[in-house]
N, C-alpha and C. Protein backbone atom coordinates (compact mmCIF):
# COMPACT_ATOMS: atom_id res chain seq x y z
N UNK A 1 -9.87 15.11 25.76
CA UNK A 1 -11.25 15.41 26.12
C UNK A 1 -12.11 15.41 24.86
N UNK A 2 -13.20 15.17 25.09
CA UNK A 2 -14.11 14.71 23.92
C UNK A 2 -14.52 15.96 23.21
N UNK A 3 -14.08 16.46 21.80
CA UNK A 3 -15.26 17.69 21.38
C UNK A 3 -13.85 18.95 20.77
N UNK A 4 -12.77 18.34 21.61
CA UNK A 4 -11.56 19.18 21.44
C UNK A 4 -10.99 19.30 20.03
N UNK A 5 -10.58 19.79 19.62
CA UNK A 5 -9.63 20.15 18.36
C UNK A 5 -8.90 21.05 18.48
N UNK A 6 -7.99 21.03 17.72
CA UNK A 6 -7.07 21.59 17.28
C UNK A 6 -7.55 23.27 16.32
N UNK A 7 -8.72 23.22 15.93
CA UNK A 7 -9.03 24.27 14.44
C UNK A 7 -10.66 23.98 14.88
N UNK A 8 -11.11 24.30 14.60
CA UNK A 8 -12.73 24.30 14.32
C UNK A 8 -13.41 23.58 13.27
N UNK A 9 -14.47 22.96 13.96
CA UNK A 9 -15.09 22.04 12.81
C UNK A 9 -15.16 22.52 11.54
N UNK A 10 -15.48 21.20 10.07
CA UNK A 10 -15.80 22.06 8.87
C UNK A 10 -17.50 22.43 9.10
N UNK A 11 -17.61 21.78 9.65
CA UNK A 11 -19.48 22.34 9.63
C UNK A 11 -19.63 22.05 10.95
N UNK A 12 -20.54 23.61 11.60
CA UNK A 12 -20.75 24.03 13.30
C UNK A 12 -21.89 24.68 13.23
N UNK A 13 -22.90 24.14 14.19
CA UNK A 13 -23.39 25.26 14.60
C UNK A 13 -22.48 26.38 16.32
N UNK A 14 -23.07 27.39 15.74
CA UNK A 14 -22.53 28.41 16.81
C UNK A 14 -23.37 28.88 17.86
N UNK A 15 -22.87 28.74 18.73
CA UNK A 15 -23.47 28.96 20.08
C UNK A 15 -22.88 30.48 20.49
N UNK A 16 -23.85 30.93 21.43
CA UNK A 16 -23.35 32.15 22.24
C UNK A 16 -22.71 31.89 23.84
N UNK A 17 -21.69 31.66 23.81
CA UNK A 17 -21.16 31.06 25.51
C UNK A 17 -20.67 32.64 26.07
N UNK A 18 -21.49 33.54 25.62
CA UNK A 18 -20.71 34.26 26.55
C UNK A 18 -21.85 34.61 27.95
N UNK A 19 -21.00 35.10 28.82
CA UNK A 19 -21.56 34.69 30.61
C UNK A 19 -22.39 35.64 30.55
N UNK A 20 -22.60 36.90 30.39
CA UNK A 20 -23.82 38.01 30.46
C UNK A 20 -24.08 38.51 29.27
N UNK A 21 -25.12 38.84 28.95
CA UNK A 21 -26.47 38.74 29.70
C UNK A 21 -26.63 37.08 30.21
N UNK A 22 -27.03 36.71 31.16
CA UNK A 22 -27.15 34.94 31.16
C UNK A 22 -28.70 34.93 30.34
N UNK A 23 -29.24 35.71 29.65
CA UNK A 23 -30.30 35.32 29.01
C UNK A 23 -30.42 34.96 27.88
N UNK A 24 -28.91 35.39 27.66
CA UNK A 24 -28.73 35.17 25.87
C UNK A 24 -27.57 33.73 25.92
N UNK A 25 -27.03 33.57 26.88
CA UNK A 25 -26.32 32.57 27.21
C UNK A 25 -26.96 31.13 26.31
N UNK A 26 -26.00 30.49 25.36
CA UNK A 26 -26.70 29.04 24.74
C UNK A 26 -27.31 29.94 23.33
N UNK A 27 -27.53 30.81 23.55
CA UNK A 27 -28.37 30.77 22.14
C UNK A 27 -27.44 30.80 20.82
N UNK A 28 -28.28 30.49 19.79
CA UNK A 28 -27.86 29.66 18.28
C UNK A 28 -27.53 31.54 17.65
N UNK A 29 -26.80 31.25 16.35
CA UNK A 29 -26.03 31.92 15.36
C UNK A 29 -27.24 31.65 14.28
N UNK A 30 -28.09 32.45 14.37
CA UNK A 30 -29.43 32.24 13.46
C UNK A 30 -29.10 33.24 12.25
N UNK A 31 -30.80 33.01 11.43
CA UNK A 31 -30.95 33.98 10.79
C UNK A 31 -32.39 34.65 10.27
N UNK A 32 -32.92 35.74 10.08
CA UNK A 32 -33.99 35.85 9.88
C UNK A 32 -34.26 36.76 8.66
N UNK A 33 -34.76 36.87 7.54
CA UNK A 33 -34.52 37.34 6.11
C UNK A 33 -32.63 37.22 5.92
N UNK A 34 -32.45 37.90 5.36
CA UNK A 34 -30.94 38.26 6.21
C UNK A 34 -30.02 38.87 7.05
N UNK A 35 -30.85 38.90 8.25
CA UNK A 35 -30.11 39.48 9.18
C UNK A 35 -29.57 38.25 9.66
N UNK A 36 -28.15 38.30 10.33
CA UNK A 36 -28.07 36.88 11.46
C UNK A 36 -28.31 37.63 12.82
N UNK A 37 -29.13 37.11 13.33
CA UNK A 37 -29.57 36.81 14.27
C UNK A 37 -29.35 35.89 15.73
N UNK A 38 -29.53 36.16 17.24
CA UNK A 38 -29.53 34.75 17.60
C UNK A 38 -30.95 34.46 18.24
N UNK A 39 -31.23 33.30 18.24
CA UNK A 39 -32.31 32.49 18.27
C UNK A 39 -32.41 31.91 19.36
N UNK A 40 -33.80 31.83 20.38
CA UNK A 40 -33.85 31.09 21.51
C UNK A 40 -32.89 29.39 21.83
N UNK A 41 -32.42 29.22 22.92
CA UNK A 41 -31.44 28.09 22.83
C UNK A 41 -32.67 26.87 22.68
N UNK A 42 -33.77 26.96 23.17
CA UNK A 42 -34.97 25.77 22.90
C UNK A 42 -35.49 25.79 21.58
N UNK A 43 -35.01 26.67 20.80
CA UNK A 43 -35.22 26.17 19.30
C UNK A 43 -34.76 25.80 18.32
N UNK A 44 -34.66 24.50 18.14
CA UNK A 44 -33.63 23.79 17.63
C UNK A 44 -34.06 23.28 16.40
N UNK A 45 -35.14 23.96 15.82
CA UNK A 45 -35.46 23.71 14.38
C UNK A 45 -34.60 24.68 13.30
N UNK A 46 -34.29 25.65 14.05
CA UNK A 46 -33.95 26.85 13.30
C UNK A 46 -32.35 27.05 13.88
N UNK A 47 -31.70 26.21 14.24
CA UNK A 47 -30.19 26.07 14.46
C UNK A 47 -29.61 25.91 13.29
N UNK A 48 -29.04 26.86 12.88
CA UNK A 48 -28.13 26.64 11.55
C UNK A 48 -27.01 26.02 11.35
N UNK A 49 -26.65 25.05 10.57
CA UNK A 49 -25.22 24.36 10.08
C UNK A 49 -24.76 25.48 9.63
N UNK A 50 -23.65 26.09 9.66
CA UNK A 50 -22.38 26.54 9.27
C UNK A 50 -21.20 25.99 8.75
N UNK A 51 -20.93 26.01 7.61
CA UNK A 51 -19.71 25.76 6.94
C UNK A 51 -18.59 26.97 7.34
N UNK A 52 -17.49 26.15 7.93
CA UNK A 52 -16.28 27.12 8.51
C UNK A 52 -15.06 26.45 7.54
N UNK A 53 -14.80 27.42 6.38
CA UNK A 53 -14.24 27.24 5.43
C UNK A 53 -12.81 28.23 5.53
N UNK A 54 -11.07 27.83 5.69
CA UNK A 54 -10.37 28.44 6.05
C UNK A 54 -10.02 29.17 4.42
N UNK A 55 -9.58 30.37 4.23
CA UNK A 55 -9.86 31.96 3.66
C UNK A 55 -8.60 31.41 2.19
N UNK A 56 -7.70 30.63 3.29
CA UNK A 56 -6.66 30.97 1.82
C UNK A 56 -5.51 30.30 2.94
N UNK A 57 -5.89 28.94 2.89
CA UNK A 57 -4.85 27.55 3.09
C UNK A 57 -3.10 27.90 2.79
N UNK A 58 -3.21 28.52 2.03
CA UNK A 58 -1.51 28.77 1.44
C UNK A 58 -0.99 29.90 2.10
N UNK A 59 -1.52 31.03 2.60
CA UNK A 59 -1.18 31.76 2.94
C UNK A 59 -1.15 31.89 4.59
N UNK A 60 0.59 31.44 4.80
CA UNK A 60 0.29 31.68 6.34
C UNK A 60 0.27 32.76 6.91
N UNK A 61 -0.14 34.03 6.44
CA UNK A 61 -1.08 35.19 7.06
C UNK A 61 -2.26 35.17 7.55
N UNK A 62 -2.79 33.90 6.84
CA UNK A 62 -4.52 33.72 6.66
C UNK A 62 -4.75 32.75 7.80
N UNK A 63 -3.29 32.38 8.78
CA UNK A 63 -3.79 31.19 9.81
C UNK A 63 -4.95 31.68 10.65
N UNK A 64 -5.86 30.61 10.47
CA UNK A 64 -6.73 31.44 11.27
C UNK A 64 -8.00 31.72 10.98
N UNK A 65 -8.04 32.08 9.81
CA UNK A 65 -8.87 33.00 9.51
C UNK A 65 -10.03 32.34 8.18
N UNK A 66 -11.03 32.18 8.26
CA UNK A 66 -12.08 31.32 7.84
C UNK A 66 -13.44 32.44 7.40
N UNK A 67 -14.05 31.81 6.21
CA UNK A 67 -15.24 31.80 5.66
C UNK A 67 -15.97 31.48 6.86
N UNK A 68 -17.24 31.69 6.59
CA UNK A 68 -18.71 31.22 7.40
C UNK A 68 -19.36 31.17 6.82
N UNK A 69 -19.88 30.39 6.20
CA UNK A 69 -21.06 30.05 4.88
C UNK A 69 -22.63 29.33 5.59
N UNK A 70 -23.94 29.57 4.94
CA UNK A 70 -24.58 28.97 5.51
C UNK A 70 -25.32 27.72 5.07
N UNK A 71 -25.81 26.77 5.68
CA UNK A 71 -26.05 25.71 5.03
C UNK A 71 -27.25 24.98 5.38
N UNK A 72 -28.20 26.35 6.01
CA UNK A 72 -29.65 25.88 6.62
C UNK A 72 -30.33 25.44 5.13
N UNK A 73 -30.87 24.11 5.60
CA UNK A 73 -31.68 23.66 4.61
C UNK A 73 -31.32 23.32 2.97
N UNK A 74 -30.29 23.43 3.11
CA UNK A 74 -29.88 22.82 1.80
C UNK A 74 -30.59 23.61 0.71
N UNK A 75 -30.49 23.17 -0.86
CA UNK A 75 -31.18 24.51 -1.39
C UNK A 75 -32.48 24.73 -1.77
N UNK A 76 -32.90 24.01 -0.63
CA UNK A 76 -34.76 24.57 -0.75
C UNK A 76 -34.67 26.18 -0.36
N UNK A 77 -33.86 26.37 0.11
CA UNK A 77 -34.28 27.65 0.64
C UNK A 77 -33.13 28.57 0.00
N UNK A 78 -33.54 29.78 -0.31
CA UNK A 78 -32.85 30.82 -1.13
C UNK A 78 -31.28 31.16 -0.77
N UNK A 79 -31.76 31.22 0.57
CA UNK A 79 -30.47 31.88 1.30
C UNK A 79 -29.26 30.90 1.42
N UNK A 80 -29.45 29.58 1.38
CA UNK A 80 -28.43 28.78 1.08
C UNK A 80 -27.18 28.93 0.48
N UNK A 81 -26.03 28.92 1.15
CA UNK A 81 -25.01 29.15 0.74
C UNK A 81 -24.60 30.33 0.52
N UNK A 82 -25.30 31.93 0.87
CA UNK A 82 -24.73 32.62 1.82
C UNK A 82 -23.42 33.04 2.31
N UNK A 83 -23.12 34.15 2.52
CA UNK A 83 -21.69 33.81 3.10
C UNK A 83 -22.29 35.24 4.32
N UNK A 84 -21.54 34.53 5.91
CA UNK A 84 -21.58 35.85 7.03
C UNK A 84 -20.87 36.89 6.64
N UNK A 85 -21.37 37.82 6.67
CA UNK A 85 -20.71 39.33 6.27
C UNK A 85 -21.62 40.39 6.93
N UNK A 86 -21.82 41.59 6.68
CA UNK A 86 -21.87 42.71 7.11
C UNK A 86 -22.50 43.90 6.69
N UNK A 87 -22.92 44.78 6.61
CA UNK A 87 -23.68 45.94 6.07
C UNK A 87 -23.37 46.94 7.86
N UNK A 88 -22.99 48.45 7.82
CA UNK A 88 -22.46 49.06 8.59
C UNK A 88 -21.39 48.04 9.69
N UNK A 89 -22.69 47.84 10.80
CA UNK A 89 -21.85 46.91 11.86
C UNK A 89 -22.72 45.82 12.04
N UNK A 90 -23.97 45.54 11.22
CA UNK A 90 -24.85 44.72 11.53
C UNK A 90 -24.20 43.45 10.58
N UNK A 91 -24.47 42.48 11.29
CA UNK A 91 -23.83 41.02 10.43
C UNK A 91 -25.10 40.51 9.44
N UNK A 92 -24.52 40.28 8.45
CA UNK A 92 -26.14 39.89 7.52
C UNK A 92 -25.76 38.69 6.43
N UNK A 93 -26.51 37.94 5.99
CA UNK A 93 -26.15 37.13 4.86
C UNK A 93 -25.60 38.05 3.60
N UNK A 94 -24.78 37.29 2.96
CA UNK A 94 -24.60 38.36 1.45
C UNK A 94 -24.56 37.21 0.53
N UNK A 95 -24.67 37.25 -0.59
CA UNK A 95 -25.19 36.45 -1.92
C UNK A 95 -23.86 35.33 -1.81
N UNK A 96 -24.11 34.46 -2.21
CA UNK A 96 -22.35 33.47 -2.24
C UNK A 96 -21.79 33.74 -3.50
N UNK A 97 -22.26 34.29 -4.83
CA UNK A 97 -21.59 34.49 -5.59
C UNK A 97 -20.91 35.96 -5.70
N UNK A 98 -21.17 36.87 -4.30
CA UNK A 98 -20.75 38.04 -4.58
C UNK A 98 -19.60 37.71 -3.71
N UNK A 99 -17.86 37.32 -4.06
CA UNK A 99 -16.91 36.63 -3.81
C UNK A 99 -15.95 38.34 -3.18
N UNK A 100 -16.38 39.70 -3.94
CA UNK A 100 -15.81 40.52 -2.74
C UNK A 100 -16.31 40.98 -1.74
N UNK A 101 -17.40 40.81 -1.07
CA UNK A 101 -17.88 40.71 0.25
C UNK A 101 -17.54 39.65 1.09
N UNK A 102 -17.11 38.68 0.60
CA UNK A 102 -16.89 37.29 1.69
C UNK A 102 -15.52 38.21 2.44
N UNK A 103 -16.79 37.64 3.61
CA UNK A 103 -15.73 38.51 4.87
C UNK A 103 -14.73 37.22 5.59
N UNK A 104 -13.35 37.43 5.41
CA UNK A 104 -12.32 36.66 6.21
C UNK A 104 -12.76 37.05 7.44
N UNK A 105 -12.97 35.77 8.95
CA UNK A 105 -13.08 35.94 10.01
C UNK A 105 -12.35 35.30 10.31
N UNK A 106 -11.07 36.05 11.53
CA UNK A 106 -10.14 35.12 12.49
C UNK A 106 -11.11 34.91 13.71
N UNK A 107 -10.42 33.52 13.86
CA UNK A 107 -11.16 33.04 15.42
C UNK A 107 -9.42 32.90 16.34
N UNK A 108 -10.11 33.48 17.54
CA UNK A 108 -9.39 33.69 18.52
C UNK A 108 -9.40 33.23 19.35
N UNK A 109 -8.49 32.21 19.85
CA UNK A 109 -9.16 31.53 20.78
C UNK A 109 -9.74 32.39 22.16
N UNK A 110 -10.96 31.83 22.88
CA UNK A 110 -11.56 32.57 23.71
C UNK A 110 -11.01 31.86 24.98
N UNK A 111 -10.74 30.70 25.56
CA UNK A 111 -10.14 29.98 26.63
C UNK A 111 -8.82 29.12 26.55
N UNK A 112 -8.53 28.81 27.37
CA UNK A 112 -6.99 27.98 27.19
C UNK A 112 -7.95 27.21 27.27
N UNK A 113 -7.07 25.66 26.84
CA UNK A 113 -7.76 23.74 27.72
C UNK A 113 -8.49 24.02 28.96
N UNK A 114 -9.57 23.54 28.72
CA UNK A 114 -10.26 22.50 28.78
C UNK A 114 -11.11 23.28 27.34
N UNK A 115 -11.05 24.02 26.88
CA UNK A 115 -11.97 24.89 26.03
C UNK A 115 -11.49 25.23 24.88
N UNK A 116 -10.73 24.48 24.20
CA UNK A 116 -10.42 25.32 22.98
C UNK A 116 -11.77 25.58 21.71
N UNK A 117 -12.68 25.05 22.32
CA UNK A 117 -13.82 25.17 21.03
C UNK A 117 -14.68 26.16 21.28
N UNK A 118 -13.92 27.48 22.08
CA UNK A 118 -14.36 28.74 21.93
C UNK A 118 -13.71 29.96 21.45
N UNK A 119 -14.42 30.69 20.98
CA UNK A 119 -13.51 31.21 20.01
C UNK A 119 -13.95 32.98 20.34
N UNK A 120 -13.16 33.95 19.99
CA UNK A 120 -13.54 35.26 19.49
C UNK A 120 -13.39 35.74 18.22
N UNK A 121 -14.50 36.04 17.85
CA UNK A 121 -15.28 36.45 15.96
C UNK A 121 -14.18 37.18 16.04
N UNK A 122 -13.47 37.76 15.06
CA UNK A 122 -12.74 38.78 14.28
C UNK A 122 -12.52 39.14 12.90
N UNK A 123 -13.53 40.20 12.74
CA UNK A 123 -13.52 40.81 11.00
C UNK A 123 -11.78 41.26 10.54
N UNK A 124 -11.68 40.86 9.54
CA UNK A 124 -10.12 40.83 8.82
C UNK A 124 -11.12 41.42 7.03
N UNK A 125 -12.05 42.01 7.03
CA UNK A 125 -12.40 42.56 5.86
C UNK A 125 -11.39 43.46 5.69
N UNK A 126 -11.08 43.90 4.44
CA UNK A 126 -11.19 45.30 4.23
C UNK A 126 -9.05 45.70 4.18
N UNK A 127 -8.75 45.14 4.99
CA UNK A 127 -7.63 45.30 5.51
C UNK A 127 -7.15 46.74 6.40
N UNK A 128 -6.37 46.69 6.51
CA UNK A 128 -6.25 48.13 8.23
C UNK A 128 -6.45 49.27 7.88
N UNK A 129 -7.05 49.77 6.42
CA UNK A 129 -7.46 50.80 5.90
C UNK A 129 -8.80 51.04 6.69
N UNK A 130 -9.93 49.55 6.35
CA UNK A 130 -11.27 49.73 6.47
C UNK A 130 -11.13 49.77 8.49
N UNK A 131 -12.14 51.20 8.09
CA UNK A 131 -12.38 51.32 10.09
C UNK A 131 -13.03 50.09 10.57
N UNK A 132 -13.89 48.82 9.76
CA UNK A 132 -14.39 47.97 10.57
C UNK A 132 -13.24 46.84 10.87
N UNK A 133 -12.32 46.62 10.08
CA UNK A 133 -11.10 46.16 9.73
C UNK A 133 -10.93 45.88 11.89
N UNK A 134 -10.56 44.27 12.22
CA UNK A 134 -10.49 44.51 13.74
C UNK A 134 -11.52 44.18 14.68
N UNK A 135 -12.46 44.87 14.39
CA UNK A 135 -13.85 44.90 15.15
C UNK A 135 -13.96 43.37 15.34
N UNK A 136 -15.00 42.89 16.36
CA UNK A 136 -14.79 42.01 17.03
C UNK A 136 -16.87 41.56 16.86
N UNK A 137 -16.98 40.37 16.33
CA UNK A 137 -18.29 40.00 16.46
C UNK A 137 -18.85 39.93 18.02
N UNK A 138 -20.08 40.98 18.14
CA UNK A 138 -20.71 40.79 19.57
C UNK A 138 -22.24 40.93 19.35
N UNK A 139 -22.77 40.80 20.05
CA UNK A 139 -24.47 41.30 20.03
C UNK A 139 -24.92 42.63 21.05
N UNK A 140 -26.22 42.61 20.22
CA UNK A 140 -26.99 43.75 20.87
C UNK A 140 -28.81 42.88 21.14
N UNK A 141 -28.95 42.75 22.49
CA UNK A 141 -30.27 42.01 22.02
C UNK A 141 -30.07 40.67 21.39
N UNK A 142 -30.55 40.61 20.27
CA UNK A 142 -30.73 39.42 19.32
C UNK A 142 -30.03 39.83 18.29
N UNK A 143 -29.73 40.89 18.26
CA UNK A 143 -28.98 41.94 16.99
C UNK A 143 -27.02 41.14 17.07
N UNK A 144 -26.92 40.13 16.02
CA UNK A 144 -25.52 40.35 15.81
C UNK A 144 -24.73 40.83 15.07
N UNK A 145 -23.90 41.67 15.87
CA UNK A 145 -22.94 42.99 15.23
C UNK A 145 -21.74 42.74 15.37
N UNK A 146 -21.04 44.31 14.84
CA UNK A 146 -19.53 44.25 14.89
C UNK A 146 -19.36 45.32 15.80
N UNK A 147 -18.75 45.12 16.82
CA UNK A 147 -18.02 45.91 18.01
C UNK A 147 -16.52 46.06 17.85
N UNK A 148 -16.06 47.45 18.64
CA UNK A 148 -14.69 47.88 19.08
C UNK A 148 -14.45 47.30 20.20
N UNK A 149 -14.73 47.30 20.78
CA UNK A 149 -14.94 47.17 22.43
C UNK A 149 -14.73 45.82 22.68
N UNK A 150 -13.57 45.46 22.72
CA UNK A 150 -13.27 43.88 23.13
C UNK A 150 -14.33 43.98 24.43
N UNK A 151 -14.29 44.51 25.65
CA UNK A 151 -15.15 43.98 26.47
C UNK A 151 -16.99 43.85 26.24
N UNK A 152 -16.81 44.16 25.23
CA UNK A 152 -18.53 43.26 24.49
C UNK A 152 -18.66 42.68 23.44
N UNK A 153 -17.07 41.95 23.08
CA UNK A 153 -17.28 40.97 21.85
C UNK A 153 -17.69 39.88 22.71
N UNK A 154 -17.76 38.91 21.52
CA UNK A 154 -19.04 37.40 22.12
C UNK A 154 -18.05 36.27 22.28
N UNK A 155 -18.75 35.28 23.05
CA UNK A 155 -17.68 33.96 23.71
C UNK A 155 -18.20 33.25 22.84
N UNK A 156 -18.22 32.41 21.36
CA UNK A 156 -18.85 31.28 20.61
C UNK A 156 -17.76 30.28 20.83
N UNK A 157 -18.55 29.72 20.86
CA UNK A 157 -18.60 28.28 20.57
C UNK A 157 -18.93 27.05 19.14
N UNK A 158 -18.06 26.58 18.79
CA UNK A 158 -18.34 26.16 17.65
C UNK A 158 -18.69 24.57 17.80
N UNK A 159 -19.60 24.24 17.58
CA UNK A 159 -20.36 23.03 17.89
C UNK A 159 -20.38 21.94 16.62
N UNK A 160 -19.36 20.77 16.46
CA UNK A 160 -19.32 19.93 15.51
C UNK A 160 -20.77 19.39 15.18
N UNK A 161 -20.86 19.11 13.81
CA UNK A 161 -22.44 18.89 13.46
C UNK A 161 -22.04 18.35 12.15
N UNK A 162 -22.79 17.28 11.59
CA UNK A 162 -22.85 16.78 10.36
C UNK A 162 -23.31 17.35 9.06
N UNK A 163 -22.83 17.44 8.08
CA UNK A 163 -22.49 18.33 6.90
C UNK A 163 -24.80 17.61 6.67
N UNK A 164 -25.24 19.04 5.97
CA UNK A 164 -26.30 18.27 6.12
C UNK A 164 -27.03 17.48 4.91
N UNK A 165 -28.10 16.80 4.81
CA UNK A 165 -28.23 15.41 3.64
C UNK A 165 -29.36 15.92 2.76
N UNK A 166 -30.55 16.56 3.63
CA UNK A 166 -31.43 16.91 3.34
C UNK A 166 -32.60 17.49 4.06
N UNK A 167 -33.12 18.43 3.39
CA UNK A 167 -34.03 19.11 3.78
C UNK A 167 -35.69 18.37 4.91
N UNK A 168 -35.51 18.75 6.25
CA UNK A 168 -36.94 18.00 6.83
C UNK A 168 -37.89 19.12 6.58
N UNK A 169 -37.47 20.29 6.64
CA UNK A 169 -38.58 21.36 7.31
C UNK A 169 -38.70 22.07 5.58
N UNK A 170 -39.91 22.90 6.06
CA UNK A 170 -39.85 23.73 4.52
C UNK A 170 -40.37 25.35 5.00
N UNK A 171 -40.03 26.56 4.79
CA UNK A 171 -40.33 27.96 5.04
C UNK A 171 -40.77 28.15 3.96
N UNK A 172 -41.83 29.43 3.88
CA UNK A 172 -42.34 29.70 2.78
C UNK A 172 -41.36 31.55 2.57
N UNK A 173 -41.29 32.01 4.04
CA UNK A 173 -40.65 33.60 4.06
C UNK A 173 -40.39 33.30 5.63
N UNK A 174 -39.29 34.65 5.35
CA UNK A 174 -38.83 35.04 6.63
C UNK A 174 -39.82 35.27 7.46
N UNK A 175 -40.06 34.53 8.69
CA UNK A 175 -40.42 34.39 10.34
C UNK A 175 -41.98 33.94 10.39
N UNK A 176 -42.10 33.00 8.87
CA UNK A 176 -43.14 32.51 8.74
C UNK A 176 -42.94 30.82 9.30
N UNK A 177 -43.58 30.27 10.39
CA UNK A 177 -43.49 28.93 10.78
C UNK A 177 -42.78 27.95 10.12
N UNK A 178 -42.23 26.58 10.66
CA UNK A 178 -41.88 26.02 9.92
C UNK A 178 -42.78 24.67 9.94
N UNK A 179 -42.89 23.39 8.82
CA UNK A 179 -44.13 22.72 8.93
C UNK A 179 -43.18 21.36 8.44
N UNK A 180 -43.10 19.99 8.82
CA UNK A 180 -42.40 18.93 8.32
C UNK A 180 -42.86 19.17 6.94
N UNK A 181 -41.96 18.98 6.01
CA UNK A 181 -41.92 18.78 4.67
C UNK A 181 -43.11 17.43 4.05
N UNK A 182 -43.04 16.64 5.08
CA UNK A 182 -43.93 15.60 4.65
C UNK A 182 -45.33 15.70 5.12
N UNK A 183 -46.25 16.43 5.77
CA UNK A 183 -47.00 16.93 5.81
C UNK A 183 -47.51 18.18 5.20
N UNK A 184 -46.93 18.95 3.96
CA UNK A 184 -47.21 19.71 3.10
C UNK A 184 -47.46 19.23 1.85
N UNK A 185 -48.67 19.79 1.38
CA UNK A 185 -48.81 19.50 0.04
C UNK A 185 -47.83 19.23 -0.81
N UNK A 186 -47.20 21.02 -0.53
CA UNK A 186 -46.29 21.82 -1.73
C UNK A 186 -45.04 22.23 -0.74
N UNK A 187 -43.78 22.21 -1.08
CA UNK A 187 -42.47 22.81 -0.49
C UNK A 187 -42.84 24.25 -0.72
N UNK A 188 -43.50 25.19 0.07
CA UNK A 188 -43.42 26.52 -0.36
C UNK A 188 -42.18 27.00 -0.97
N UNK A 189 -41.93 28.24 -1.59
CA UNK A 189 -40.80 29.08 -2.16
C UNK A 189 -40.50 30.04 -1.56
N UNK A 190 -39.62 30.31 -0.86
CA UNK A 190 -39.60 31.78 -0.33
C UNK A 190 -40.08 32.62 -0.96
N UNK A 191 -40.85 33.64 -0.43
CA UNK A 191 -40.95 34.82 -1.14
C UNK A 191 -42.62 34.86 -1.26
N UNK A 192 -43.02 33.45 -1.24
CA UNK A 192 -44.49 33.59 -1.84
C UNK A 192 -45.61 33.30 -0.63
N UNK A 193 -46.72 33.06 -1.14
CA UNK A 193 -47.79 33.01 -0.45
C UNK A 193 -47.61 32.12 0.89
N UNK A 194 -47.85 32.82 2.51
CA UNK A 194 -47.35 31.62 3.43
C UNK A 194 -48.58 30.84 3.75
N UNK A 195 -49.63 30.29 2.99
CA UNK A 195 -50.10 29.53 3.32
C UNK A 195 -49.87 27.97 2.69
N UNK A 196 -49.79 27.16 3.79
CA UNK A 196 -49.25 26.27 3.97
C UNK A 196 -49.78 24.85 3.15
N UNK A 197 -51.47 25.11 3.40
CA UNK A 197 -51.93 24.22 3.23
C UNK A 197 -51.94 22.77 4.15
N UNK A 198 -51.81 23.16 5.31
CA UNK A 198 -50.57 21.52 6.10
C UNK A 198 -51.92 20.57 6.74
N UNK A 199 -51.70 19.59 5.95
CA UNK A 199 -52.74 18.35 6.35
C UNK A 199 -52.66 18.04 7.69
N UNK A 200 -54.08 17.90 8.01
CA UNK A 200 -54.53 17.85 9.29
C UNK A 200 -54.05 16.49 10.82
């Protein structure tokens, strides 16, 4: 069947397949300053590439168990390269060079065949000391967290997608519009002034 694998793509975007709420059903593995977030399924400017990078190849303890790096926009934008991690139970970007926060996530599979390209999040931080150690990626709202409660971890889906080439869109800050790059004067900088300037 077409889409199937064996392991999960190296670069995905992530979908939310799980069946209730059906309102959150389809929606994207976003992000907004650094929170991750998920994002309406009709907005597909702001669908993030994900790099699903496995933790430690040599170690068959580690089957399984994978990086999530982010790879929106290449490095016009700050947050680039990123790694998914955590603060309490809330999932958030953390710096890519801060290498002891990169949180190991096992994926589980979520269906037998016809479906293996769904998966269940599982934090492996910390090891069975740390209480989040286990917890299971789910949402709240738009809020994505870390849950106990297998019956409200999340159904993803990992969606093959091409490693990306280059930047179309340009942000100036978090949940400020986005404007084709070639209709801006200037590539704004995060952080700074959001006016755009965007030719008419």
């Amino acid at each position: 069947v077409e889409g199937i694998a064996d392991s999960p793509p190296d670069v995905a975007f992530i979908e939310n397949d799980t069946p209730e709420p059906s309102s959150s059903f389809g929606q994207w593995v976003s992000f907004s300053g650094e929170d991750v977030l998920l994002y309406p399924k009709n907005n597909s400017d702001d669908k993030v590439p994900w790099s699903i990078i496995p933790s430690d190849p040599g170690d068959p303890s580690a089957a399984d168990t994978y990086f999530i790096q982010n790879l929106w926009h290449i490095s016009r934008d700050s947050r680039y390269g990123m790694w998914m991690s955590f603060t309490g139970t809330s999932l958030k970007l953390y710096p890519k060079d801060d290498t002891d926060d990169k949180v190991p996530w096992k994926l589980v599979r979520a269906h037998p065949a016809p479906h293996p390209d769904m998966y269940y999040i599982q934090n492996h931080w910390g090891g069975e000391s740390e209480h989040r150690y286990g917890m299971w990626v789910g949402f709240d709202g738009d809020k994505v967290i870390l849950t106990s409660n297998e019956s409200l971890r999340g159904v993803w889906r990992f969606i093959k997608t091409d490693m990306p080439k280059a930047p179309s869109y340009c942000r100036s800050a978090p949940g400020v519009p986005e404007y084709p790059a070639a209709h801006a004067h200037v590539c704004p900088v995060p952080g700074a002034a959001t006016s755009l300037h965007v030719d008419a």
